[in-house]
Protein backbone atom coordinates (compact mmCIF):
# COMPACT_ATOMS: atom_id res chain seq x y z
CA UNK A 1 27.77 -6.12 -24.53
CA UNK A 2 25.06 -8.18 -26.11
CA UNK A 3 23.41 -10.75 -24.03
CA UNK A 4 23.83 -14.15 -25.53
CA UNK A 5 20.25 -15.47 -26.03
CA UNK A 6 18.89 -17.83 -23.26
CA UNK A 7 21.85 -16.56 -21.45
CA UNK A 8 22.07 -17.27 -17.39
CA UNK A 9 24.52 -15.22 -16.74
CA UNK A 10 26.38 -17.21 -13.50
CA UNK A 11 28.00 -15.87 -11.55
CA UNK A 12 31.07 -17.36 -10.53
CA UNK A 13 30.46 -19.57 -7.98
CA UNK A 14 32.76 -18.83 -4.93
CA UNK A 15 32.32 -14.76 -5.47
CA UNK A 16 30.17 -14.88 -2.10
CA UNK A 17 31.05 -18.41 -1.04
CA UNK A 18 28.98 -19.24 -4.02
CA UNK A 19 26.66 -17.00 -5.91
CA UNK A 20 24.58 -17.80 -9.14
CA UNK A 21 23.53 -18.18 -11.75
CA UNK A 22 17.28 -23.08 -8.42
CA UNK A 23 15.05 -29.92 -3.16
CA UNK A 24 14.17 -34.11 -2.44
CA UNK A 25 12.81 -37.19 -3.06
CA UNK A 26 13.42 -40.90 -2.44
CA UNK A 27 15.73 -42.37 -5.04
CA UNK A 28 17.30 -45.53 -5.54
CA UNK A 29 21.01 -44.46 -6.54
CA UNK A 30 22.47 -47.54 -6.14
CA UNK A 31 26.36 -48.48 -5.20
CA UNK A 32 28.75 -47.21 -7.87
CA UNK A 33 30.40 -50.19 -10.03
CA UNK A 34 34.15 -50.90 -10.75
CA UNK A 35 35.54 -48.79 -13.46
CA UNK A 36 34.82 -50.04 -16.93
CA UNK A 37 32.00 -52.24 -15.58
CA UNK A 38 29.37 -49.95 -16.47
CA UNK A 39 27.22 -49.37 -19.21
CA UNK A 40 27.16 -46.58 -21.57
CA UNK A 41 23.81 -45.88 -22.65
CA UNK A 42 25.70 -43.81 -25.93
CA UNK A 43 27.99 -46.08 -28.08
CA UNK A 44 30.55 -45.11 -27.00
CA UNK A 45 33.42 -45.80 -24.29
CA UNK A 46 36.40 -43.71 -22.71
CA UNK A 47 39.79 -44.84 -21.88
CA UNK A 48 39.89 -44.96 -17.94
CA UNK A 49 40.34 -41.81 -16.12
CA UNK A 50 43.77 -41.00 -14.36
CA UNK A 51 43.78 -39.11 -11.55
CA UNK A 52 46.40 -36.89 -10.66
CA UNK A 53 47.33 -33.63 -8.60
CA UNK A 54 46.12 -30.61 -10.29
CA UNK A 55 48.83 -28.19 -12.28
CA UNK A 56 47.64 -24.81 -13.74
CA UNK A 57 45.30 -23.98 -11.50
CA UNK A 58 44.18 -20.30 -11.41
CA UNK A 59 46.07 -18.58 -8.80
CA UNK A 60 44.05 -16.97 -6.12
CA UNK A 61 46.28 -14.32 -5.01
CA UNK A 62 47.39 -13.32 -1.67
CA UNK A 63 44.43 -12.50 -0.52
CA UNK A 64 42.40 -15.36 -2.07
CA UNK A 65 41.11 -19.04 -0.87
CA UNK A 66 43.52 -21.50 -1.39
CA UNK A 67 42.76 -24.70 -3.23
CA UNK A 68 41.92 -27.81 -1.24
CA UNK A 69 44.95 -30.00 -1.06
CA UNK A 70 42.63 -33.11 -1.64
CA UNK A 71 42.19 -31.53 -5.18
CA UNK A 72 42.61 -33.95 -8.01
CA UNK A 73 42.11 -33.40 -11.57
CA UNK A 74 41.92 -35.51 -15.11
CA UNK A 75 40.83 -35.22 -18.48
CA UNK A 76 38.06 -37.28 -20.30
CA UNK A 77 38.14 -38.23 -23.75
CA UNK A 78 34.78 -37.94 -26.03
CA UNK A 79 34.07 -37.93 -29.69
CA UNK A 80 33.82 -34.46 -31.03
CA UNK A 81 30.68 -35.17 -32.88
CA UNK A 82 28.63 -38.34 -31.70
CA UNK A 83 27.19 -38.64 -34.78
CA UNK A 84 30.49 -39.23 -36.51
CA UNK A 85 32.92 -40.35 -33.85
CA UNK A 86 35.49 -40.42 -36.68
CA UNK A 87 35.97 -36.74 -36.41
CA UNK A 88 38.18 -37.04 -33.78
CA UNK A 89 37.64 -36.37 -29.90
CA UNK A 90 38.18 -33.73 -27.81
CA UNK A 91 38.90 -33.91 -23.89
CA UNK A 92 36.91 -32.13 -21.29
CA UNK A 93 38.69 -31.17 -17.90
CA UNK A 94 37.53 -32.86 -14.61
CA UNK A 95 38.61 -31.89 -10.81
CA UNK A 96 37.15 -34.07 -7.83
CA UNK A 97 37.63 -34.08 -3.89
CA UNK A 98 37.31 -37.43 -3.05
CA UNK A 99 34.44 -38.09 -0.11
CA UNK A 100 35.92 -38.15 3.07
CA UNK A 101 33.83 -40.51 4.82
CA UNK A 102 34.58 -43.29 1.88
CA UNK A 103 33.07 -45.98 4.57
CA UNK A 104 29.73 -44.63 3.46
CA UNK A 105 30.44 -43.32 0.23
CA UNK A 106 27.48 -42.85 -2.38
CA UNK A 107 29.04 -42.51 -5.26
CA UNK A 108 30.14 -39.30 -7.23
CA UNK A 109 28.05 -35.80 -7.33
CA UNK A 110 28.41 -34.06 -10.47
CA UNK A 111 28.12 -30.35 -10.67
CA UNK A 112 27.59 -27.97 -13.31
CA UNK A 113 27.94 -24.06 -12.12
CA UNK A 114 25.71 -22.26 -14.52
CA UNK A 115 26.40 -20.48 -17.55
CA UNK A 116 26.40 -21.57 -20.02
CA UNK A 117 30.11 -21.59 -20.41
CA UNK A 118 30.86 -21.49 -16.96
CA UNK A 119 33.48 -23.62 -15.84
CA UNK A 120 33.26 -26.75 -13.20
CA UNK A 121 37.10 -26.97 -12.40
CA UNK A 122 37.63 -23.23 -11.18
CA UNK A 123 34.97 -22.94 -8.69
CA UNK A 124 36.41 -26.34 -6.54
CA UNK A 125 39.56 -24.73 -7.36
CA UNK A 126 38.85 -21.39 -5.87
CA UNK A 127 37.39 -22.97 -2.60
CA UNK A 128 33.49 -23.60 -3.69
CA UNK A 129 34.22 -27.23 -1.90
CA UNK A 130 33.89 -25.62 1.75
CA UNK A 131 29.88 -24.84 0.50
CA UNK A 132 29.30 -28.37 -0.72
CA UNK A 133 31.39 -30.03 2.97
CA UNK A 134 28.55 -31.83 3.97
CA UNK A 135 27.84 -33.66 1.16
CA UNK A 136 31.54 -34.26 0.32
CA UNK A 137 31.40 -36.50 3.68
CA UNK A 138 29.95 -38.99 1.79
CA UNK A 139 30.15 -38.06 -2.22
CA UNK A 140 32.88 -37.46 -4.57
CA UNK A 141 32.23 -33.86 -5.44
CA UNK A 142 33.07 -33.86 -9.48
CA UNK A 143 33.67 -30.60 -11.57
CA UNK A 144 33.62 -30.25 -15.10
CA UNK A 145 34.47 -27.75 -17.87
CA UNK A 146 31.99 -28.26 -20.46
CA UNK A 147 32.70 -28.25 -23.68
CA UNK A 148 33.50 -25.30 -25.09
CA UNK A 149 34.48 -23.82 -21.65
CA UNK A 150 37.25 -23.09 -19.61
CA UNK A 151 39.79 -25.66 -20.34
CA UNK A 152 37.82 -28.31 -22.28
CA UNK A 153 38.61 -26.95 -25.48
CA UNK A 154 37.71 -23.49 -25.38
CA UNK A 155 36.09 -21.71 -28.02
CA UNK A 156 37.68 -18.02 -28.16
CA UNK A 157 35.97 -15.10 -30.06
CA UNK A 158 38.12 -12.48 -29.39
CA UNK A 159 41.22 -11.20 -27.94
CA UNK A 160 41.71 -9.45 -24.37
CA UNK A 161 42.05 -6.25 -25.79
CA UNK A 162 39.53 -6.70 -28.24
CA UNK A 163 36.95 -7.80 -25.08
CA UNK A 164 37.33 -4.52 -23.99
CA UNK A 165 36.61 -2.76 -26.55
CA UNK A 166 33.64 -5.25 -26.84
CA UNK A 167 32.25 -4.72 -23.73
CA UNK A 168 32.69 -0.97 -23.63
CA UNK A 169 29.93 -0.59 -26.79
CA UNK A 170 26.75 0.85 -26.24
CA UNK A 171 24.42 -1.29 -25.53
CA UNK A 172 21.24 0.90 -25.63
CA UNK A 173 22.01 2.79 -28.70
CA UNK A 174 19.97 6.58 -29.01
CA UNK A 175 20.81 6.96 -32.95
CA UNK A 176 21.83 5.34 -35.69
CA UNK A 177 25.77 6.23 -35.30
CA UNK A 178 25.52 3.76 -32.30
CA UNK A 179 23.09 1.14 -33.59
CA UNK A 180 25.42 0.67 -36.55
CA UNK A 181 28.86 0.52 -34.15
CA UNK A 182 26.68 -2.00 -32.09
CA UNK A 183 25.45 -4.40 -34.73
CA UNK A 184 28.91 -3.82 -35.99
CA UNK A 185 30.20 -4.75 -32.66
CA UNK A 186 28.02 -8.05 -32.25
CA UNK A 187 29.26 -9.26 -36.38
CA UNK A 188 33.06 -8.33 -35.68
CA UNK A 189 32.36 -10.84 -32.33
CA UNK A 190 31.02 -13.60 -34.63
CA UNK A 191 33.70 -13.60 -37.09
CA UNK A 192 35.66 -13.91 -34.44
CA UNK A 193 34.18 -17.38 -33.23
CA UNK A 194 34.15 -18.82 -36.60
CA UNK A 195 37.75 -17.85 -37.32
CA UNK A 196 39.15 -18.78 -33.80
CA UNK A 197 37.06 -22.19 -33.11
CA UNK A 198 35.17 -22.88 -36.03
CA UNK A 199 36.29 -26.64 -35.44
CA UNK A 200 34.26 -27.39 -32.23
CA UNK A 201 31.26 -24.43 -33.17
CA UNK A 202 28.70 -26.49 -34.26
CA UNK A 203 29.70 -29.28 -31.03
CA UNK A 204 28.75 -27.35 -27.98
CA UNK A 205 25.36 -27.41 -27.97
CA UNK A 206 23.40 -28.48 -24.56
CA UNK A 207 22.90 -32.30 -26.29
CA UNK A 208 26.25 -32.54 -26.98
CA UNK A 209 26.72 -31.87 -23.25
CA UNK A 210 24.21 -34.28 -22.17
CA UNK A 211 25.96 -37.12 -24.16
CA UNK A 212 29.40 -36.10 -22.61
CA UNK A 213 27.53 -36.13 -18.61
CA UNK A 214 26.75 -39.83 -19.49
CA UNK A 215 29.68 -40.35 -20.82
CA UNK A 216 31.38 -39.19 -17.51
CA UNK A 217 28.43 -40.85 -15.08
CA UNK A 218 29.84 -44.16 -16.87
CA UNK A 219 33.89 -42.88 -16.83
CA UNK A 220 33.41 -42.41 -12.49
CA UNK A 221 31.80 -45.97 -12.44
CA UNK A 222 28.56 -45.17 -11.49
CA UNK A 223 25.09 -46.58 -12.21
CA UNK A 224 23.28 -43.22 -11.92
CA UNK A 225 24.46 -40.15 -12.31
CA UNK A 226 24.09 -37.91 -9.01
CA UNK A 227 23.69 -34.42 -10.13
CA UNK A 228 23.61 -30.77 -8.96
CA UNK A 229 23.03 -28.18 -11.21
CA UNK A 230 22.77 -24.22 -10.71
CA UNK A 231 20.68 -22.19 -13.25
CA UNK A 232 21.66 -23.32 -16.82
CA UNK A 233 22.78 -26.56 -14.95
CA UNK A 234 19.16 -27.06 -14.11
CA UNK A 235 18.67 -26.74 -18.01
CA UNK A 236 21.67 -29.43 -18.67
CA UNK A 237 20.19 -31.69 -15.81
CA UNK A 238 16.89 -31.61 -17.33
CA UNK A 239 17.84 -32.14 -20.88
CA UNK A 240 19.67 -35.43 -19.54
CA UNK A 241 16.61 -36.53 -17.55
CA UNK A 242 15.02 -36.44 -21.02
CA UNK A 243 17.57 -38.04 -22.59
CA UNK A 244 18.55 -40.79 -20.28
CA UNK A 245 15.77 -40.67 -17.50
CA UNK A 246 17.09 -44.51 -16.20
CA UNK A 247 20.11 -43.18 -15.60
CA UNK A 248 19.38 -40.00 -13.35
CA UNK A 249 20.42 -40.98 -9.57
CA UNK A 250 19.42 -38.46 -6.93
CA UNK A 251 19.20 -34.95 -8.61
CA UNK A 252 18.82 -31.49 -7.55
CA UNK A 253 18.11 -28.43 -9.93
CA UNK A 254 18.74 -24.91 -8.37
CA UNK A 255 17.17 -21.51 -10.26
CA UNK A 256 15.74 -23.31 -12.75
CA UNK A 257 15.45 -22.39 -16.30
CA UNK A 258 12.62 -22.29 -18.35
CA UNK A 259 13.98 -23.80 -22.23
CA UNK A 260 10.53 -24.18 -23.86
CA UNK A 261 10.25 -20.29 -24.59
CA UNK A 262 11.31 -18.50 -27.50
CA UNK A 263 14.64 -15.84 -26.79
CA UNK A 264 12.11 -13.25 -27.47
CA UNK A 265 9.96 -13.98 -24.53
CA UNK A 266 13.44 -15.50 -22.47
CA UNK A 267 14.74 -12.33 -22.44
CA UNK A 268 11.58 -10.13 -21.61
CA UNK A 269 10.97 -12.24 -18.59
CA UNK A 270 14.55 -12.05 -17.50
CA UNK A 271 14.51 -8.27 -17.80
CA UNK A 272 11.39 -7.86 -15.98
CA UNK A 273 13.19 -9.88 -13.09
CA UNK A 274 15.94 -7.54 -13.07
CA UNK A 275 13.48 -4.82 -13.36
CA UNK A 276 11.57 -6.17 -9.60
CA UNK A 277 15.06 -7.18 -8.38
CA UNK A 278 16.51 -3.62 -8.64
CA UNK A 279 13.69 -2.43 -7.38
CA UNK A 280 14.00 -4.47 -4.38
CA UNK A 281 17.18 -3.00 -3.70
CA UNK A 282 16.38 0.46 -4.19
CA UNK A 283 13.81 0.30 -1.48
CA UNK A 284 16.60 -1.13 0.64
CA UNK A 285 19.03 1.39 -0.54
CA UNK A 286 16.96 4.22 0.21
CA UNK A 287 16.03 2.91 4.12
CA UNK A 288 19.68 2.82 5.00
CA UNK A 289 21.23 5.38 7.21
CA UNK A 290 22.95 8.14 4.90
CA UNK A 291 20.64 7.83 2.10
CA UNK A 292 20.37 10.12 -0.09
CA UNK A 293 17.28 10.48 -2.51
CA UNK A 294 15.61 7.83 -4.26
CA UNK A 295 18.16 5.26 -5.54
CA UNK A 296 16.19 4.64 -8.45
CA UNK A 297 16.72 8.19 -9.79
CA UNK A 298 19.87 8.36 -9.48
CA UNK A 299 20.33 5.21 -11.18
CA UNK A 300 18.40 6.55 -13.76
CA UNK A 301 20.48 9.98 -14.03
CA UNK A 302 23.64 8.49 -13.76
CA UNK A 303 23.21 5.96 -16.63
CA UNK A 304 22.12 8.72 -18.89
CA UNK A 305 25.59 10.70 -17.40
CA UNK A 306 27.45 7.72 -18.34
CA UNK A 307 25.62 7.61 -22.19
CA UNK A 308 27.16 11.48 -22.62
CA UNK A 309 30.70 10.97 -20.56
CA UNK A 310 32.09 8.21 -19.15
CA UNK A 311 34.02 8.13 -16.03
CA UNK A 312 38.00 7.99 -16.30
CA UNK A 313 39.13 4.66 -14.46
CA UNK A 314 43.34 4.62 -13.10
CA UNK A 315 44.79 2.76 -15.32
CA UNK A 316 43.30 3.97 -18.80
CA UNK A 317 39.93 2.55 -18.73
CA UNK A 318 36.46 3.99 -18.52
CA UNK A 319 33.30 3.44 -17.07
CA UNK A 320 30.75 3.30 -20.32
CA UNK A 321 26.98 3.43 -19.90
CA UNK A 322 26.94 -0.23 -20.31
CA UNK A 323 29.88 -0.93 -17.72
CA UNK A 324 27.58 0.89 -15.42
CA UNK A 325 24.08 -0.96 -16.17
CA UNK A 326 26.31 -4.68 -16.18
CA UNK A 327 27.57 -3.22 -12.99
CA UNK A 328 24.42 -2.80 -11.48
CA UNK A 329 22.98 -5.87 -13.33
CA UNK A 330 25.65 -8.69 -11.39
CA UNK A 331 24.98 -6.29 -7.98
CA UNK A 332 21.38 -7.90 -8.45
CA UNK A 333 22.47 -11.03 -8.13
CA UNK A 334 23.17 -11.98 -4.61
CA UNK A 335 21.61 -9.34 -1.72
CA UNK A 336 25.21 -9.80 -0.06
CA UNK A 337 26.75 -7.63 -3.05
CA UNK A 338 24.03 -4.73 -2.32
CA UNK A 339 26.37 -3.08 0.29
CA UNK A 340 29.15 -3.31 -2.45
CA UNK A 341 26.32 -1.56 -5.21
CA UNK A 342 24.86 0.78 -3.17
CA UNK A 343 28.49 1.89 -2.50
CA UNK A 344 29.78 1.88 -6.27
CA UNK A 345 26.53 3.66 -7.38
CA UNK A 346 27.15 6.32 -4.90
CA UNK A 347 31.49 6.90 -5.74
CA UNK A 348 30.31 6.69 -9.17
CA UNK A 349 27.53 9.35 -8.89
CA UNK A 350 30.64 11.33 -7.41
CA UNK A 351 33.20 10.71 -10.25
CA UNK A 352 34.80 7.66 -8.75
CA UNK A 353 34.11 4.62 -11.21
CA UNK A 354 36.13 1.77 -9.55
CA UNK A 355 33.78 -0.14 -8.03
CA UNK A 356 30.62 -0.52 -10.12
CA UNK A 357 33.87 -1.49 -13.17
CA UNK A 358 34.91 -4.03 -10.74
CA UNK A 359 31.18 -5.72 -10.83
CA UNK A 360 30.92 -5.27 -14.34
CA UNK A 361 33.92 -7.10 -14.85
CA UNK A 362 32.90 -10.05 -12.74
CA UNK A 363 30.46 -10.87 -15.44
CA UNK A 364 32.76 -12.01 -18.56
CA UNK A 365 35.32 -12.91 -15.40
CA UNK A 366 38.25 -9.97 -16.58
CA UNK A 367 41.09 -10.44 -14.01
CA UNK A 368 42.84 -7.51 -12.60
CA UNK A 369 45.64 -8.79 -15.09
CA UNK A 370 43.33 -8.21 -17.84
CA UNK A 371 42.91 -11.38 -18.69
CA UNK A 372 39.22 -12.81 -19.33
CA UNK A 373 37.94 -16.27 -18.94
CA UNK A 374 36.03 -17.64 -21.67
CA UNK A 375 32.74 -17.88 -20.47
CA UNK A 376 31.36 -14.70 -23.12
CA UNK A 377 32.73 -16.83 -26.05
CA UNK A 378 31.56 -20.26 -25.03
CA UNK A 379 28.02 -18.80 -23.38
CA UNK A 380 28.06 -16.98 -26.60
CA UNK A 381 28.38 -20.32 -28.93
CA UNK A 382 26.43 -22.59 -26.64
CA UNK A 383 23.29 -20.30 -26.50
CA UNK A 384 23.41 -19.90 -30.51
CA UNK A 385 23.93 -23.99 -30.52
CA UNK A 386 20.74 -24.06 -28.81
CA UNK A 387 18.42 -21.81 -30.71
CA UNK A 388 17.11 -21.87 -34.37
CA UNK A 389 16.08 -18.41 -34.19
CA UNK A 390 18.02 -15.92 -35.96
CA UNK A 391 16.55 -12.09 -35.12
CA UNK A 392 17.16 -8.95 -37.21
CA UNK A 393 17.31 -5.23 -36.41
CA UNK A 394 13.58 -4.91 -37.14
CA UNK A 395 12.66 -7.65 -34.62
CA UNK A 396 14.64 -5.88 -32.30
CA UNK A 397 12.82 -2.18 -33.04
CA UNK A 398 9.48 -3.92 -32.69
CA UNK A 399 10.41 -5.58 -29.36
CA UNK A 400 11.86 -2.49 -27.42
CA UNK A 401 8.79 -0.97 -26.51
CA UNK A 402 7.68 -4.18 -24.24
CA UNK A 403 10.87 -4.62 -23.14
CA UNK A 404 11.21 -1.18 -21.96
CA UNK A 405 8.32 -1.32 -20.62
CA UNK A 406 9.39 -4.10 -18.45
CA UNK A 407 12.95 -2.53 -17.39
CA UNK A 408 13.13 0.87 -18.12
CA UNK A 409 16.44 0.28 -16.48
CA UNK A 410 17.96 -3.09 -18.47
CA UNK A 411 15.31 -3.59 -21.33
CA UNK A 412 16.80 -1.93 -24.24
CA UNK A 413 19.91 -4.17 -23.33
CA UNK A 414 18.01 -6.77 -23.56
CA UNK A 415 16.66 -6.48 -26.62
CA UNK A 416 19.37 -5.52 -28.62
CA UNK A 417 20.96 -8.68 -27.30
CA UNK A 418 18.36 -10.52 -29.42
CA UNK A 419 21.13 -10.02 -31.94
CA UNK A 420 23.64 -11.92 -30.29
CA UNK A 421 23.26 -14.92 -32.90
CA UNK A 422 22.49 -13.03 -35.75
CA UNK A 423 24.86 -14.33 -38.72
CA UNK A 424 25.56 -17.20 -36.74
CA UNK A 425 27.75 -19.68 -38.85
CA UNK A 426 26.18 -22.69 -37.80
CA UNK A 427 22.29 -23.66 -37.99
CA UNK A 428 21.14 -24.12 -33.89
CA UNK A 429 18.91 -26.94 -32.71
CA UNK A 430 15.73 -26.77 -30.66
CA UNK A 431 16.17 -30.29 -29.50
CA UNK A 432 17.69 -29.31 -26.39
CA UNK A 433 14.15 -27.50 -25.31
CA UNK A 434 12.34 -30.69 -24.54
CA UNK A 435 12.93 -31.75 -21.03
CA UNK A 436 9.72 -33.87 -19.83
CA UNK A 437 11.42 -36.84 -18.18
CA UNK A 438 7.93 -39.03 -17.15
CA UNK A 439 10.96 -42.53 -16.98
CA UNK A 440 13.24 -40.97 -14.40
CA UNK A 441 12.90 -40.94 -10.65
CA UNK A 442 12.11 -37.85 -8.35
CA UNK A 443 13.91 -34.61 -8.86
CA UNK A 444 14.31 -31.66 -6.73
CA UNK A 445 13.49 -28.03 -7.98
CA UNK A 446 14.24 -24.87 -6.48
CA UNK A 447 13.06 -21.45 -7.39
CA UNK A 448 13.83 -18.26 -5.18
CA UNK A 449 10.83 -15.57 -5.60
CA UNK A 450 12.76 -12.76 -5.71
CA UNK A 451 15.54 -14.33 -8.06
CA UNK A 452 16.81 -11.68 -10.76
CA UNK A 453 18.09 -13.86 -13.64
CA UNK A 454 15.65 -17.01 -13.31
CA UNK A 455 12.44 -15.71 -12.95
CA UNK A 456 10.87 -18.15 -9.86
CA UNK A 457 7.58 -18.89 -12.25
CA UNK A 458 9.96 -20.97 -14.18
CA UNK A 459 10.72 -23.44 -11.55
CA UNK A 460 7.24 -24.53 -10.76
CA UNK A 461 7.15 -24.70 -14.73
CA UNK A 462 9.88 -27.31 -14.91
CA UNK A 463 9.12 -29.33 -11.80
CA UNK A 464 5.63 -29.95 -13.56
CA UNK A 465 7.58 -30.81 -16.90
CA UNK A 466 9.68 -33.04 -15.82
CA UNK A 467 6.87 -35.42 -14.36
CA UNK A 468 8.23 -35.89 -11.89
CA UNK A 469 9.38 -32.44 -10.29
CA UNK A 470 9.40 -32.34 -6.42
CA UNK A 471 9.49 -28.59 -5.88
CA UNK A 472 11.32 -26.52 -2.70
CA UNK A 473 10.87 -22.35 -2.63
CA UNK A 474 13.26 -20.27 -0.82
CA UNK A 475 11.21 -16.56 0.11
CA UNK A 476 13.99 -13.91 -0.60
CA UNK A 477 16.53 -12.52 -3.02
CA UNK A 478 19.58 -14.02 -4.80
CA UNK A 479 20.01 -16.50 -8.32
CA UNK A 480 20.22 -19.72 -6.72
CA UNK A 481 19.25 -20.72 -3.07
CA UNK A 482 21.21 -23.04 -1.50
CA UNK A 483 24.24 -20.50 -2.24
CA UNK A 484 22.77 -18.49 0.30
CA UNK A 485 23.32 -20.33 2.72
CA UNK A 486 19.26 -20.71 3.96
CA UNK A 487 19.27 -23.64 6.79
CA UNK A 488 16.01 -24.88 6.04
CA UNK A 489 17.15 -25.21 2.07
CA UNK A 490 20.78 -26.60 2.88
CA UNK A 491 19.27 -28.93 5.22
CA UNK A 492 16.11 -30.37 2.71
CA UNK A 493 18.67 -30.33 -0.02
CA UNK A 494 21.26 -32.00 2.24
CA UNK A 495 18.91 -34.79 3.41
CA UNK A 496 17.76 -35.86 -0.02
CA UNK A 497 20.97 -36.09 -1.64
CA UNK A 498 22.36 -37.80 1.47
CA UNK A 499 19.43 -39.95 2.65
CA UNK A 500 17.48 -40.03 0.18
CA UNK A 501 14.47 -38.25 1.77
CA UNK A 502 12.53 -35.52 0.18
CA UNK A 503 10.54 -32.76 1.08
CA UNK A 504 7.05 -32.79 0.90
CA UNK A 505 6.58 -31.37 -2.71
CA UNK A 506 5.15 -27.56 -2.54
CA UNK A 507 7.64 -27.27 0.50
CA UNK A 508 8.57 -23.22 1.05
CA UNK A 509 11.36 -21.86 3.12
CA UNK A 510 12.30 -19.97 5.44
């Protein structure tokens, strides 16, 4: 598949009790008002929020987490366009656990998962609550589906069955019989968006997003909004630091994103990340018992196997060259899936496909049913929302050389997916890029030195951008680092957002 540009790629959140896809400072949150007592700082005002028990839910399975009971869910009403609120509005889908200890309460903490086009509700859904347990003692822990995403409109691009064949293109065409079925590919996908959603296309873009945050910071009856945002979240919590820096309450930003730089230069950093990443695991891979030869050439040699024949899969699907590099690619991103990588690269190296399929599906989030999410359509229409640039096949033939040099692995990937918003339907908007917030209080960056998909230069980048950045580094592997469960991180990130207490800025863990 193409990779959307300025794409995160998050993983969803409760795969390893929470994976993605970067902590504190003293700041005055204040106590939360009474509904409809608070001010908007956009024009405009939302009927009150009703919470109820949630319905449709996405089932777990036997084998699954089950949802919190304390689950509740509601809907929030903004204008489609802010600029013309006669348009019509649109409503985005909320889900909160209440804080237990509600003696003490705070207020509410808002969470965005990544993305973009990842969705807020399914994560506290699928059990992502039991990471976040501390904090819920004393916050309402708030999900939302952004725009665009999972069940706050959704923009759709293309049918199940047509996702398949999507995904299964080559990637990292060798001749022009597959460059032409690929750029073919990525037009076929953007007809799709403008025929299926053209309505809400040109509304998804990060600002529109920001607008909709204060909207709900003012909907919960709060004076600040709280905030904790994972890889593009760090982007959406920065652009609303810009926007409304009086409003930001005690905020942390984890795997942050760096907006400034053009997709060109986005994606060769992100596939030089991969690049170290995957080389971090092949040293692993190769030092445990059983190995085999170098891990990195037979990645190498069974990609290229894959580019001639694909592996047969039960139940009528194959295993293309680029299900095995996405495979590989979302094994990267936490070091608890390495076990699971090492594993699928080895069955597939024998003929048995199953298990490096099964991580490339968890990317566009294909259910055993066959079924996808929408987070490939919306990341797709948010990214192109956010970007003026429009790149053609000759920027992409003059790019692969540096990007190949930087992943021999990923890079051609990569830059082909510089054509994700070619013929676009809607002009993007850079405004989203600027993120210095010099009015707001302290915020709390985290970068991970060995993360694959946010490259940890960019979080020393945005602490310093904001003004006033506090930043925390975690030493090891993984997008995102309080996912992983790191004491020293949980309990700096814990104590800010609790107490109000940072960390000395510069602070590095373990």
């Amino acid at each position: 598949m193409l990779f959307p540009g300025k794409s995160i790629n998050s993983m969803p959140v409760v795969v390893t009790g929470m994976v993605l896809l970067a902590a504190g400072v003293i700041v005055s949150c204040g106590q939360p008002g009474e509904a409809g007592t608070v001010a908007v700082a956009t024009p405009y005002h939302a009927p009150p929020l009703t919470w109820t028990a949630c319905r449709n839910l996405p089932d777990p399975g036997p084998d699954g987490p089950q949802p919190p009971r304390n689950l509740q869910c509601a809907k929030l009403t903004v204008p489609l366009d802010y600029a013309n609120p006669g348009k019509g509005t649109i409503r985005l889908a909320l889900i909160r656990i209440r804080a237990t200890d509600q003696a003490h309460r705070i207020g509410s903490l808002v969470f965005n998962f990544g993305g973009p086009g990842g969705s807020g509700v399914d994560p506290f859904a699928a059990g992502a609550g039991v990471l976040f347990e501390k904090l819920g003692t004393r916050y309402d822990l708030v999900g939302v589906d952004p725009r665009g995403a999972g069940q706050s409109s959704p923009v759709t691009c293309l049918e199940d069955k047509q996702k398949d064949a999507f995904l299964a293109t080559d990637t990292s065409p060798d001749n022009a019989r597959e460059t032409t079925a690929l750029i073919a590919a990525q037009r076929a996908f953007v007809q799709g968006c403008q025929q299926r959603s053209g309505k809400i296309l040109p509304h998804v873009g990060t600002i529109d997003a920001v607008e909709d945050l204060d909207v709900l910071r003012a909907a919960l009856g709060d004076r600040k909004l709280n905030y904790f945002g994972f890889s593009y979240g760090t982007w959406l919590g920065a652009s609303y630091a810009h926007r409304f820096p009086k409003n930001v309450g005690r905020a942390v930003f984890d795997a942050a994103v760096r907006p400034d730089l053009p997709q060109e230069q986005f994606g060769l950093q992100q596939a030089a990340s991969f690049q170290r990443a995957l080389k971090r695991f092949s040293r692993w891979a190769d030092q445990q018992p059983g190995a085999k030869g170098r891990m990195l050439t037979k990645i190498a040699k069974l990609l290229k196997r894959l580019d001639a024949k694909p592996i047969r899969i039960a139940g009528g699907r194959k295993l293309t060259q680029s299900h095995g590099a996405m495979g590989i690619l979302i094994g990267l991103y936490s070091k608890e899936f390495w076990p699971a990588l090492r594993e699928g690269i080895e069955q597939a190296t024998a003929g048995d496909g199953t298990t490096l399929l099964d991580l490339s599906d968890a990317y566009p989030q294909r259910g055993q049913d066959g079924h996808y999410a929408n987070m490939l359509d919306a990341g797709t229409a948010i990214s192109c929302a956010d970007a003026t640039e429009r790149y053609t096949e000759r920027d992409v033939m003059r790019a692969l050389p540096e990007y190949v040099k930087a992943s021999p692995i990923f890079g051609q990937t990569f830059a082909w997916g510089l054509l994700t918003c070619t013929g676009w339907p809607y002009k993007g908007s850079d405004a989203a890029q600027k993120v210095d917030a010099p009015g707001a209080p302290p915020i709390v960056v985290i970068g991970t030195t060995g993360d694959p998909a946010t490259p940890y230069e960019w979080a020393p980048w945005l602490a310093k951008t904001l003004g006033r950045g506090v930043l925390l580094t975690l030493k090891g592997d993984g997008h995102g680092a309080y996912p992983t469960g790191d004491a020293c991180i949980q309990q700096a990130v814990d104590n800010y957002l609790l107490n109000g207490d940072a960390p000395a800025n510069g602070t590095t863990c373990p």
